[in-house]
C-alpha atoms as a PDB file:
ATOM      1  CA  UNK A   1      28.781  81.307 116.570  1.00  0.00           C
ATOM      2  CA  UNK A   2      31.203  82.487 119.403  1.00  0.00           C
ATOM      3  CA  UNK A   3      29.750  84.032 123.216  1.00  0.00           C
ATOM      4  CA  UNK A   4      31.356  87.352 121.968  1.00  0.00           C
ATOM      5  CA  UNK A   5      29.662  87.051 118.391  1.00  0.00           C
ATOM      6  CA  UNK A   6      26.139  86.737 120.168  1.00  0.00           C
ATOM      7  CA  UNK A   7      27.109  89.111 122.610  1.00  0.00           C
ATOM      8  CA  UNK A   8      27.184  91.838 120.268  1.00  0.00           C
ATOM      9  CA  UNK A   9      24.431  90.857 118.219  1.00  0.00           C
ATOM     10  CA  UNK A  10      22.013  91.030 121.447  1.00  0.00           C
ATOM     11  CA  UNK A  11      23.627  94.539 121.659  1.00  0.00           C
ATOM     12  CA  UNK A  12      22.740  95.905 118.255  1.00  0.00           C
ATOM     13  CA  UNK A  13      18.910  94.255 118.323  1.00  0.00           C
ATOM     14  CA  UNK A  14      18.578  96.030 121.680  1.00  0.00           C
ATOM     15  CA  UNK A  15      19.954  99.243 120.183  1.00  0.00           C
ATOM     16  CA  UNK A  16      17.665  98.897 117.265  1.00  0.00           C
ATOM     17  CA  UNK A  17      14.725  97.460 119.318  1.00  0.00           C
ATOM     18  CA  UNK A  18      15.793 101.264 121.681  1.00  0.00           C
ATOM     19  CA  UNK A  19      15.344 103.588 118.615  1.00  0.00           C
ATOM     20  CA  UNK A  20      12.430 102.238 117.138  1.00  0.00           C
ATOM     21  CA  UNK A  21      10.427 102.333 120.853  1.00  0.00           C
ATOM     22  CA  UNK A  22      11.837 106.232 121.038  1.00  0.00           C
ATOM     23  CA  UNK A  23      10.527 106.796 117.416  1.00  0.00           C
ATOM     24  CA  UNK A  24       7.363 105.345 118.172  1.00  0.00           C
ATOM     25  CA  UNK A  25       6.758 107.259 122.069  1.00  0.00           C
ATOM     26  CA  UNK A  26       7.576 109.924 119.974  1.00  0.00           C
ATOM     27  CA  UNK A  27       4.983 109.505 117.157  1.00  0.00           C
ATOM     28  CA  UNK A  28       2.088 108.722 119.629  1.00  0.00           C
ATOM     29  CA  UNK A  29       2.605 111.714 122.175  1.00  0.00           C
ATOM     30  CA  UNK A  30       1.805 113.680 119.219  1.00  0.00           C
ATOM     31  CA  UNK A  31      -1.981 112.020 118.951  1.00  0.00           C
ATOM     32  CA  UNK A  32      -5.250 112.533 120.600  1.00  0.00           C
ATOM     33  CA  UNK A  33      -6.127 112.281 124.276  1.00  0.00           C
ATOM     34  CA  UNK A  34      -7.862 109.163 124.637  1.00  0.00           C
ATOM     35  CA  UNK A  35      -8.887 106.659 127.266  1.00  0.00           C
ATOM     36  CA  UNK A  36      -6.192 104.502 128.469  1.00  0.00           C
ATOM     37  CA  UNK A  37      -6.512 100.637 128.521  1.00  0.00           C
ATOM     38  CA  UNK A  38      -4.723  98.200 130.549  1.00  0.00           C
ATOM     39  CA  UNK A  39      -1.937  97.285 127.666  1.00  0.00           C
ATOM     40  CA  UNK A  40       0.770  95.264 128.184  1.00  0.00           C
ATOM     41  CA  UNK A  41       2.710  96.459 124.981  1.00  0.00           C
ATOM     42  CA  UNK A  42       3.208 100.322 124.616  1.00  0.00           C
ATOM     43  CA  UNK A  43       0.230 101.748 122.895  1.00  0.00           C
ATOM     44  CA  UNK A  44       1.322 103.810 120.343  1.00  0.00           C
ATOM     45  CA  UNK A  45      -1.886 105.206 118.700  1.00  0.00           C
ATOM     46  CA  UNK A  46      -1.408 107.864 116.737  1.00  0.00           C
ATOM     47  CA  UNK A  47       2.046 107.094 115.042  1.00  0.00           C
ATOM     48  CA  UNK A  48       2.790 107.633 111.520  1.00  0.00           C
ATOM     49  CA  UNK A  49       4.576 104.252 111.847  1.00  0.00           C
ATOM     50  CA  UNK A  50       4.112 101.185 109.462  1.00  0.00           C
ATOM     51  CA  UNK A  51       1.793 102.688 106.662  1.00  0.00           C
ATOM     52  CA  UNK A  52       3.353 101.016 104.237  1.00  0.00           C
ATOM     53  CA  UNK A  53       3.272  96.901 103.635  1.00  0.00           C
ATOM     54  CA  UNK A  54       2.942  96.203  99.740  1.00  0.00           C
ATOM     55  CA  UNK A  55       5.418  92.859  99.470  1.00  0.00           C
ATOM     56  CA  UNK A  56       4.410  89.495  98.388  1.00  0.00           C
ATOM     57  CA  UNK A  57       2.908  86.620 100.547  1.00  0.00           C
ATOM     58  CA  UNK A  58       4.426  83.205 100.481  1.00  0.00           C
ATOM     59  CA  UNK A  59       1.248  82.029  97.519  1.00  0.00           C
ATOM     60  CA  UNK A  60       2.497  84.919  95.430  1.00  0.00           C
ATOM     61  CA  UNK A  61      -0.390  87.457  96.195  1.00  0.00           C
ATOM     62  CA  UNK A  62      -0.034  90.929  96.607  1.00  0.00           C
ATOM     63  CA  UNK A  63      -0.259  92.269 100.001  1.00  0.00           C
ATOM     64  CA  UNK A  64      -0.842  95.721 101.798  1.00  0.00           C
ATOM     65  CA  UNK A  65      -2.394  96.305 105.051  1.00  0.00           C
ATOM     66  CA  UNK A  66      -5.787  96.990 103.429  1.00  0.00           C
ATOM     67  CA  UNK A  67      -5.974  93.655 102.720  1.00  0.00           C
ATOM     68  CA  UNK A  68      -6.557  92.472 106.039  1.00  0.00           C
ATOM     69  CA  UNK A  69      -8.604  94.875 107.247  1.00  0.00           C
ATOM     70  CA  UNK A  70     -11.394  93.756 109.806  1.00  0.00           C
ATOM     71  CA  UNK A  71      -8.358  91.849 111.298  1.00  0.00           C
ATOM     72  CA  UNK A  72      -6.263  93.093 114.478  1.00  0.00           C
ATOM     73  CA  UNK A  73      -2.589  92.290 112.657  1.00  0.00           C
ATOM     74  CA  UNK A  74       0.342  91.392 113.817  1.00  0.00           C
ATOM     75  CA  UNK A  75       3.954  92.472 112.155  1.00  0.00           C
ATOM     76  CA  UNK A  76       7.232  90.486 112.493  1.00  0.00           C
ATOM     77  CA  UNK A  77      10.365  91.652 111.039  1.00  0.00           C
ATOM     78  CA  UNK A  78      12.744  88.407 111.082  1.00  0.00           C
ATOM     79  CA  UNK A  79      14.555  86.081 109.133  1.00  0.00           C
ATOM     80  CA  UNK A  80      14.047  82.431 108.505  1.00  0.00           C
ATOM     81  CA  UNK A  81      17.709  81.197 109.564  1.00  0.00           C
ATOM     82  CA  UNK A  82      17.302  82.801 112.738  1.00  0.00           C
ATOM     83  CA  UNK A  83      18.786  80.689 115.483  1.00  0.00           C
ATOM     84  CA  UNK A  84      16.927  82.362 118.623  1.00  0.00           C
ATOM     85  CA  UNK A  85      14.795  85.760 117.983  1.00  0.00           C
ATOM     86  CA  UNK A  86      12.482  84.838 114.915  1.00  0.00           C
ATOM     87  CA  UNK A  87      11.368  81.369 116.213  1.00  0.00           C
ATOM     88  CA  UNK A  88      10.640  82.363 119.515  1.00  0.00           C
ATOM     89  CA  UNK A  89       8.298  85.096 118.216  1.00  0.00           C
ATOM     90  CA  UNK A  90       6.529  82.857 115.882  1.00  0.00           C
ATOM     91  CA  UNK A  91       6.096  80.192 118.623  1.00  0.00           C
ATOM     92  CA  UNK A  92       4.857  82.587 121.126  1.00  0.00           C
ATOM     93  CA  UNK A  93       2.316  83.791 118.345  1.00  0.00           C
ATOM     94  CA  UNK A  94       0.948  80.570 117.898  1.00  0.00           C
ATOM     95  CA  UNK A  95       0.352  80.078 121.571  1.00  0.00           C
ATOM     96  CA  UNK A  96      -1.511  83.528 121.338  1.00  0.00           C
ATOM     97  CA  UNK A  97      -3.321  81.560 118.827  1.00  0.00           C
ATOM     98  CA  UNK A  98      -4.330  79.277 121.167  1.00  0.00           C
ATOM     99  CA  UNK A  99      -5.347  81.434 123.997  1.00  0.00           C
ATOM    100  CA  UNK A 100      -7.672  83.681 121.637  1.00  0.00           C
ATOM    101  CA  UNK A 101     -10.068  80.408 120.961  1.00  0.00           C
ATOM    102  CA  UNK A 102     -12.241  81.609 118.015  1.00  0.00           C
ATOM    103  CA  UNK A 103     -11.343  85.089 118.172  1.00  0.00           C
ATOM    104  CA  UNK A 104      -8.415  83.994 116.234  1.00  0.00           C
ATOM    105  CA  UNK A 105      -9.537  84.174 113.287  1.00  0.00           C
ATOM    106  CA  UNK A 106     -10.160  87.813 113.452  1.00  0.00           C
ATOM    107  CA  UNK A 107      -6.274  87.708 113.546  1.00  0.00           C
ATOM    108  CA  UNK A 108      -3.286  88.063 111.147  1.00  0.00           C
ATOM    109  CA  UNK A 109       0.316  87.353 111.553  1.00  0.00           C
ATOM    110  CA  UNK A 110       2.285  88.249 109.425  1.00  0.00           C
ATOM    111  CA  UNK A 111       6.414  87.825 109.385  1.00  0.00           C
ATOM    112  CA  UNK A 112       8.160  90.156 106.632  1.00  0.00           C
ATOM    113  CA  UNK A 113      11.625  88.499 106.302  1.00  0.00           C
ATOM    114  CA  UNK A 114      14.593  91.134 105.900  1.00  0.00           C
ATOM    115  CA  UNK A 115      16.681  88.211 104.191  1.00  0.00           C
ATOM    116  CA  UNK A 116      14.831  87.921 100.523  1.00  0.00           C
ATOM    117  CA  UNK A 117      18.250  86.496  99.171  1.00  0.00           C
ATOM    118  CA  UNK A 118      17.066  83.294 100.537  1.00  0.00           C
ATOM    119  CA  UNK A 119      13.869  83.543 101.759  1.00  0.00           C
ATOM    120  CA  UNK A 120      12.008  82.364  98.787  1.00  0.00           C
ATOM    121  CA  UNK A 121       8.057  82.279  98.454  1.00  0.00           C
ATOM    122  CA  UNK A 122       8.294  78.069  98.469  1.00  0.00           C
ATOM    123  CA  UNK A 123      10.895  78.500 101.737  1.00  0.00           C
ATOM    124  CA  UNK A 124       8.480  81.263 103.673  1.00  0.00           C
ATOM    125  CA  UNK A 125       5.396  79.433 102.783  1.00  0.00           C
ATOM    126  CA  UNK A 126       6.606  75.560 104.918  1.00  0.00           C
ATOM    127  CA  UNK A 127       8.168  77.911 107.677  1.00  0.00           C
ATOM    128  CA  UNK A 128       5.760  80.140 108.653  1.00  0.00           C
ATOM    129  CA  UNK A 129       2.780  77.729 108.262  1.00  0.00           C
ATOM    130  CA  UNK A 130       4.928  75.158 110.665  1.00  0.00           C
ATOM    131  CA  UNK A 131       3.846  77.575 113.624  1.00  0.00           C
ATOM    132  CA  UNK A 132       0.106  78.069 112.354  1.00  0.00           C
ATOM    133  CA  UNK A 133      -1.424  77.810 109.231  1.00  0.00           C
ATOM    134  CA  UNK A 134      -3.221  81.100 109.067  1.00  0.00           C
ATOM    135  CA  UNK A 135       0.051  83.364 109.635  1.00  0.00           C
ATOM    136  CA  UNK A 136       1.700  84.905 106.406  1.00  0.00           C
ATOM    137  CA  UNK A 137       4.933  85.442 104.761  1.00  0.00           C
ATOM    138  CA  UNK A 138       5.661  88.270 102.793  1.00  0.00           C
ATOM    139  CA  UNK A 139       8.727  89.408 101.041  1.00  0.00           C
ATOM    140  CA  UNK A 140       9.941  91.652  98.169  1.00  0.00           C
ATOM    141  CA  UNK A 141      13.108  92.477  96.181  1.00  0.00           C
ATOM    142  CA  UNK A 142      16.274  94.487  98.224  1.00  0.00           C
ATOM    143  CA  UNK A 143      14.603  97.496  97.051  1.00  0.00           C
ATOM    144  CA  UNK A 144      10.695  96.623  98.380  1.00  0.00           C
ATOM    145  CA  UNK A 145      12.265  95.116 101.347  1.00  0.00           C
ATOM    146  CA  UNK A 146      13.953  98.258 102.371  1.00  0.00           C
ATOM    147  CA  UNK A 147      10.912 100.495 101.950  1.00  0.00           C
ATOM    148  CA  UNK A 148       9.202  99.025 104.028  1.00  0.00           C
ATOM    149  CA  UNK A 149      11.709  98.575 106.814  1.00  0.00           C
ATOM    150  CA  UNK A 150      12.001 102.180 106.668  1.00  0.00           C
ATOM    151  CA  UNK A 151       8.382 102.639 107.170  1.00  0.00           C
ATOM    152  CA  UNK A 152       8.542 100.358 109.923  1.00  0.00           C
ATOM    153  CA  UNK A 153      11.823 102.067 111.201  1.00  0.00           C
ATOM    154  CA  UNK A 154      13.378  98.312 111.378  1.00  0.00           C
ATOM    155  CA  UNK A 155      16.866  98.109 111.427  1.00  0.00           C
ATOM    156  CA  UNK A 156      18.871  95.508 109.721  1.00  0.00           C
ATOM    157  CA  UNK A 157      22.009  94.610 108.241  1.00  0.00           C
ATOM    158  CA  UNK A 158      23.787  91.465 106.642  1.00  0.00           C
ATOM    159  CA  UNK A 159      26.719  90.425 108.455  1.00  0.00           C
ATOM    160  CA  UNK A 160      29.489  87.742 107.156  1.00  0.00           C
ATOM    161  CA  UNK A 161      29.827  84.420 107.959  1.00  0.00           C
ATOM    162  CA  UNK A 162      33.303  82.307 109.125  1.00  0.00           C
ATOM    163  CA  UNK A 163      32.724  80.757 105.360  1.00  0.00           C
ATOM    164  CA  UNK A 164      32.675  82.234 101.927  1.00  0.00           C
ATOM    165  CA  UNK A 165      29.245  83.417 101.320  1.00  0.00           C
ATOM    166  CA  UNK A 166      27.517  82.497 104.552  1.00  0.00           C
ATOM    167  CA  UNK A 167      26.227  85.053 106.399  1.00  0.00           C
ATOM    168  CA  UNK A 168      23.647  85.913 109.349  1.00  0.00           C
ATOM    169  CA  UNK A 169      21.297  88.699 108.968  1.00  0.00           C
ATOM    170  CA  UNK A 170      20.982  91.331 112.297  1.00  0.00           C
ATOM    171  CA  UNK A 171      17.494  93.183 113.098  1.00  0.00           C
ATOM    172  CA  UNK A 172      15.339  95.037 115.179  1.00  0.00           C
ATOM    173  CA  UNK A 173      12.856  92.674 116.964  1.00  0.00           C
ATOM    174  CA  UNK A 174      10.271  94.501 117.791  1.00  0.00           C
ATOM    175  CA  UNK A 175       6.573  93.573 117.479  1.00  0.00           C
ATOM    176  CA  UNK A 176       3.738  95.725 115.741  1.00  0.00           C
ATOM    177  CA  UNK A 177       0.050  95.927 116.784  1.00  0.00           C
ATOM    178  CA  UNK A 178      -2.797  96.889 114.262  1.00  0.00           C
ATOM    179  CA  UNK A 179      -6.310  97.213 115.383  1.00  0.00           C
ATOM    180  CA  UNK A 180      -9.238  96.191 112.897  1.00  0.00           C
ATOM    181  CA  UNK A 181      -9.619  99.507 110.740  1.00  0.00           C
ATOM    182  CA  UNK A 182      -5.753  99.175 110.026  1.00  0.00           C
ATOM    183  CA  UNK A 183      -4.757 101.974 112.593  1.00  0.00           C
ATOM    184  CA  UNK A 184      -1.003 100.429 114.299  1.00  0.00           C
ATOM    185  CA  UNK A 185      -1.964 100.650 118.104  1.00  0.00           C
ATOM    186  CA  UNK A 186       0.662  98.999 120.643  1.00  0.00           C
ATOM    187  CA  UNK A 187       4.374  98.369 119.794  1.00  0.00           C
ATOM    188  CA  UNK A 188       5.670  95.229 121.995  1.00  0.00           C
ATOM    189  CA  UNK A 189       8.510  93.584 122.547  1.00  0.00           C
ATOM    190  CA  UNK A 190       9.679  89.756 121.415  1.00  0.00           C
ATOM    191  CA  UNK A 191      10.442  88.809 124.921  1.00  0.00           C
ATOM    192  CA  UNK A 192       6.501  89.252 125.144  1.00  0.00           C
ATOM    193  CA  UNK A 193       4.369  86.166 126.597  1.00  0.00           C
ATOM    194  CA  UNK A 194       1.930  85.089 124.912  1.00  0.00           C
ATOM    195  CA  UNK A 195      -0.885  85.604 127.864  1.00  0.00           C
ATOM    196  CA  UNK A 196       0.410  89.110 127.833  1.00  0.00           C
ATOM    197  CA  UNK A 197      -0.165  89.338 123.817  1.00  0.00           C
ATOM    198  CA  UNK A 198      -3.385  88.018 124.100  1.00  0.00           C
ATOM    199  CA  UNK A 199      -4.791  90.291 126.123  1.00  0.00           C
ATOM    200  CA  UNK A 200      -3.617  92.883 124.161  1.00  0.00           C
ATOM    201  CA  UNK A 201      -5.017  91.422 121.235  1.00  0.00           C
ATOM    202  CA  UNK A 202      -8.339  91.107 122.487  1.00  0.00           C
ATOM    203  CA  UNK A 203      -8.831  94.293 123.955  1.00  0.00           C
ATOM    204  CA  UNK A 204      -8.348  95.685 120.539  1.00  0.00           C
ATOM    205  CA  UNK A 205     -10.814  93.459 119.219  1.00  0.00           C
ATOM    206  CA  UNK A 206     -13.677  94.492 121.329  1.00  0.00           C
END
């Protein structure tokens, strides 16, 4: 992968990470007043955003976001070859983990992979679970996968490798906050720290 190749990759996930943010302000300045809490991420309450999450997890279950319900959940958009972006987030996630102690479990993390060409349950299911057990996997066919993007306003795109039939897979990295009755609250960004998540996290939990 060339300096000029990455260049303009960081270039269209900061362009895609841009619109969905704008989307998002946009959705949430239409909500209630309500009392403002000492977020890190941008809270975002009220947006339409992200309603819709029926895919498959990486054990071949049907998912939607009423399933976790009671849970504070955490969506990924990403792709498992990922050099950089996708790992990061999942790492960082796992330290969140960490830093939450038992409150953890009244987490979910889930990564929806825009590349379901290769991203098989069987592949999801040892990568995900590498960074901590609990998080999920889901995927769907071309067709489920780009629903839900939409939903999500993700952006992402296939783009051609050096040899026949590689390719790399471009997308929007940003980083969506549910609170426990399924409402999305706070949209952050991947270059988040985990402390920084955490807190977020746990103030919606209280």
């Amino acid at each position: 992968m060339t300096p000029s190749f990455l260049s303009s990759r960081r270039s269209v996930l900061r362009a895609g990470a841009a619109l969905t943010l704008t989307g998002l302000i946009a959705g949430a300045l239409s909500g209630c007043q309500r009392k403002e809490l000492a977020f890190n991420s941008t809270d975002v309450t009220g947006s339409d955003i992200g309603g819709d999450l029926s895919l498959t997890d990486h054990n071949g279950a049907k998912r939607s976001m009423a399933d976790f319900r009671g849970k504070a959940v955490v969506v990924f958009f990403g792709f498992i070859q990922c050099p950089d972006v996708c790992p990061t987030t999942l790492a960082n996630f796992a330290e969140v983990m960490k830093r939450l102690g038992p409150d953890a479990d009244k987490v979910q993390v889930v990564f929806v992979t825009v590349d379901p060409e290769r991203d098989t349950a069987a592949v999801m299911k040892e990568y995900v679970t590498q960074f901590d057990p609990r998080f999920l996997g889901l995927s769907g066919s071309a067709d489920d996968t780009a629903r839900v993007a939409k939903s999500f306003k993700v952006f992402y795109a296939k783009v051609p490798g050096k040899e026949p039939g590689a390719y790399s897979m471009d997308h929007s990295a940003g980083i969506y906050i549910f609170d426990p009755k399924g409402n999305l609250r706070l949209y952050g960004r991947h270059t988040a720290t985990p402390d920084a998540l955490a807190s977020d996290i746990r103030q919606l939990l209280t």
